[in-house]
Protein backbone atom coordinates (compact mmCIF):
# COMPACT_ATOMS: atom_id res chain seq x y z
CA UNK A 1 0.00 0.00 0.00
CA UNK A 2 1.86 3.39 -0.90
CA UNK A 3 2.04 5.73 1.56
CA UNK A 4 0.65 9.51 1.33
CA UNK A 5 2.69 12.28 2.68
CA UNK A 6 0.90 15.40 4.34
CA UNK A 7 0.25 18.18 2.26
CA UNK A 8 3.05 21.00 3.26
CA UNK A 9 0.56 23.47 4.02
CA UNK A 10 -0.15 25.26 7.47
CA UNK A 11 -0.64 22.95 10.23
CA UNK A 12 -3.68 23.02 11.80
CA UNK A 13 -2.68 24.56 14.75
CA UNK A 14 -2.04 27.58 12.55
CA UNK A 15 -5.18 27.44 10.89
CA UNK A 16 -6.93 27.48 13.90
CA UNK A 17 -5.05 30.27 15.59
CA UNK A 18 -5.48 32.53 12.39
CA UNK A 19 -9.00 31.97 12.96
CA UNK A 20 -8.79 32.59 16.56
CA UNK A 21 -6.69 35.58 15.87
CA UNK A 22 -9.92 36.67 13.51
CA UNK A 23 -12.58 36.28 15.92
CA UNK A 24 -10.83 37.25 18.78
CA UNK A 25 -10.73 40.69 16.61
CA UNK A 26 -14.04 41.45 16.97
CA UNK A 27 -15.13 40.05 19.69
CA UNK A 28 -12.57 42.55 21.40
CA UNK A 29 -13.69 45.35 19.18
CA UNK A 30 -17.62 44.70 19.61
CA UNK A 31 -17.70 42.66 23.19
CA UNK A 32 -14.94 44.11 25.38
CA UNK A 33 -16.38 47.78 26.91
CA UNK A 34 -13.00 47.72 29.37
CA UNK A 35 -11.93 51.18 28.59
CA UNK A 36 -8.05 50.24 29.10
CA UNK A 37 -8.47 48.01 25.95
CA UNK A 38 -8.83 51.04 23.64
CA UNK A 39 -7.59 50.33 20.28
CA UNK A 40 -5.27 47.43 19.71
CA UNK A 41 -3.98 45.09 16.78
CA UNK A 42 -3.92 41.27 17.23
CA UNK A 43 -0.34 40.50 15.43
CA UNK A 44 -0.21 36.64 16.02
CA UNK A 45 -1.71 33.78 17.91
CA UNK A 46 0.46 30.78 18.90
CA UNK A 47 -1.87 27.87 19.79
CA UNK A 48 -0.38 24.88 21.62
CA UNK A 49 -0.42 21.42 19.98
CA UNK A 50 -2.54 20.39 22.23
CA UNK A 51 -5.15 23.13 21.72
CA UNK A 52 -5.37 24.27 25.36
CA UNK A 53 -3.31 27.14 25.35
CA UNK A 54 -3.06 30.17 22.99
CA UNK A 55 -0.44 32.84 23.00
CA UNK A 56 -2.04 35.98 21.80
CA UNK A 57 -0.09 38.76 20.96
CA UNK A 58 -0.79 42.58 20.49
CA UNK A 59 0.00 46.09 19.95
CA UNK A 60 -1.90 49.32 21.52
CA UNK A 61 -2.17 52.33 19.34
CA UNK A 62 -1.04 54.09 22.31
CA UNK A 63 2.27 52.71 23.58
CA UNK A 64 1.40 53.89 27.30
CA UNK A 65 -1.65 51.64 27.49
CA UNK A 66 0.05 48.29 26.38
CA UNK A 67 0.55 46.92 29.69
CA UNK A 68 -2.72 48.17 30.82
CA UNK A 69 -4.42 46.83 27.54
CA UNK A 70 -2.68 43.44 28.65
CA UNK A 71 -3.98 43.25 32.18
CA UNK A 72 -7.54 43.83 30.72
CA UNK A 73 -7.55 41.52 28.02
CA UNK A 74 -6.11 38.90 30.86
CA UNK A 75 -8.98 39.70 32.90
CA UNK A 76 -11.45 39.14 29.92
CA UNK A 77 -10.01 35.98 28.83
CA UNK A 78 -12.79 33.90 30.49
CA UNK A 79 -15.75 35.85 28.82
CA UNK A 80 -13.68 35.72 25.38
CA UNK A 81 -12.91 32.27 25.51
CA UNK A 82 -16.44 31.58 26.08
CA UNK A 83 -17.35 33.64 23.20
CA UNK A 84 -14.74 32.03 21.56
CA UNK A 85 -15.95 28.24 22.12
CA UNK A 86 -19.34 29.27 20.50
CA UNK A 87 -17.95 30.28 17.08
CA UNK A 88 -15.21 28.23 17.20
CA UNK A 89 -15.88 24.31 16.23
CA UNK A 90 -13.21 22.55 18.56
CA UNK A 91 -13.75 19.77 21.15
CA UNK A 92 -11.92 22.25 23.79
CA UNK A 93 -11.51 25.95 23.30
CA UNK A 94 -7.99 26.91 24.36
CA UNK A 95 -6.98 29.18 27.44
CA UNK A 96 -6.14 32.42 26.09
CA UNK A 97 -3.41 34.55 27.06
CA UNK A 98 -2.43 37.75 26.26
CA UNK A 99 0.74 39.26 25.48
CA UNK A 100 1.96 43.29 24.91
CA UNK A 101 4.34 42.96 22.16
CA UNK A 102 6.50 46.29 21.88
CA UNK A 103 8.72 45.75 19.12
CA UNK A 104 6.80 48.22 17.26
CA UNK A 105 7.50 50.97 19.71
CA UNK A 106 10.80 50.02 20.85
CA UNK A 107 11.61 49.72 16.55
CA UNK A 108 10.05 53.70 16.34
CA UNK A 109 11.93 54.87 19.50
CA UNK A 110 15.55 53.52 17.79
CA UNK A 111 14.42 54.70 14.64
CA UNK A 112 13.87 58.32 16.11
CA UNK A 113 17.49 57.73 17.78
CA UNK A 114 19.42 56.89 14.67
CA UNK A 115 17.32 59.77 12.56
CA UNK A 116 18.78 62.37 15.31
CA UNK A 117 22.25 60.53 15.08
CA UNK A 118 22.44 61.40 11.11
CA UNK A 119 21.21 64.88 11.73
CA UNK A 120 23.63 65.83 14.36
CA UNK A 121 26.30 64.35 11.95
CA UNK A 122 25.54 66.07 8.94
CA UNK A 123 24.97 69.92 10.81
CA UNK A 124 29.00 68.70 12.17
CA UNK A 125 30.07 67.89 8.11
CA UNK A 126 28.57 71.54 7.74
CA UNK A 127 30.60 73.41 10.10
CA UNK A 128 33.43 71.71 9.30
CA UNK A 129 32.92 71.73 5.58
CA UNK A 130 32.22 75.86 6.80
CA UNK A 131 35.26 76.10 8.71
CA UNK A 132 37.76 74.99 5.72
CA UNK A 133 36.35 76.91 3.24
CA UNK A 134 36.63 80.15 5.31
CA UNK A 135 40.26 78.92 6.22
CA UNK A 136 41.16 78.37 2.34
CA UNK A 137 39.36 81.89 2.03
CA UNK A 138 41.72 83.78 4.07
CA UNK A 139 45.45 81.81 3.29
């Protein structure tokens, strides 16, 4: 009997955390009146093998509210899991788990740094690039 491989597609346990990652979105945006919340992006959803854990990760629009956008999600994960289970056709609906991810600030913040870096070392070319020609201009 010849053997079939698996398809090298997406495993299913990232299938099912894209669609986790999907529902979760508006569930959050329609179902979750926590005003810490506020407006956040779901970048990625790590579900466990198993299915009963799943790593959620997001960003805040405002940096400052991350951690407390974190804490409230955390405290919601019950209700949204709940929610969750009832769109979601699994035997078990996983434990949810939220995560602040601040690359995207902390990428801005060294971005800012090296932009004032280059402009600090250009106006420095300019004097000195001003200082030799007004040197040549008086030998």
């Amino acid at each position: 009997m010849p053997q079939h491989s698996r398809p090298q597609g997406f495993a299913r346990a990232d299938r099912v955390g894209e669609q986790i990652r999907r529902d979760l979105a508006i569930l959050i945006r329609d179902r979750v009146k926590d005003p810490r919340v506020g407006m956040i992006t779901l970048l990625d959803v790590e579900v466990s093998k198993d299915f009963a854990h799943a790593k959620i990760w997001f960003d805040a629009l405002q940096a400052e509210q991350g951690l407390e956008a974190q804490e409230a999600l955390n405290h919601a994960a019950g209700f949204l899991r709940r929610e969750l289970g009832h769109l979601l056709k699994l035997r078990m609906t996983p434990a949810l788990h939220f995560f602040y991810d601040e690359t995207q600030s902390r990428g801005n913040a060294l971005s800012a740094l090296i932009a004032k870096a280059v402009a600090s070392d250009r106006h420095a070319d300019e004097e000195d690039d001003a200082d030799a020609s007004k040197g040549a201009a008086e030998s």
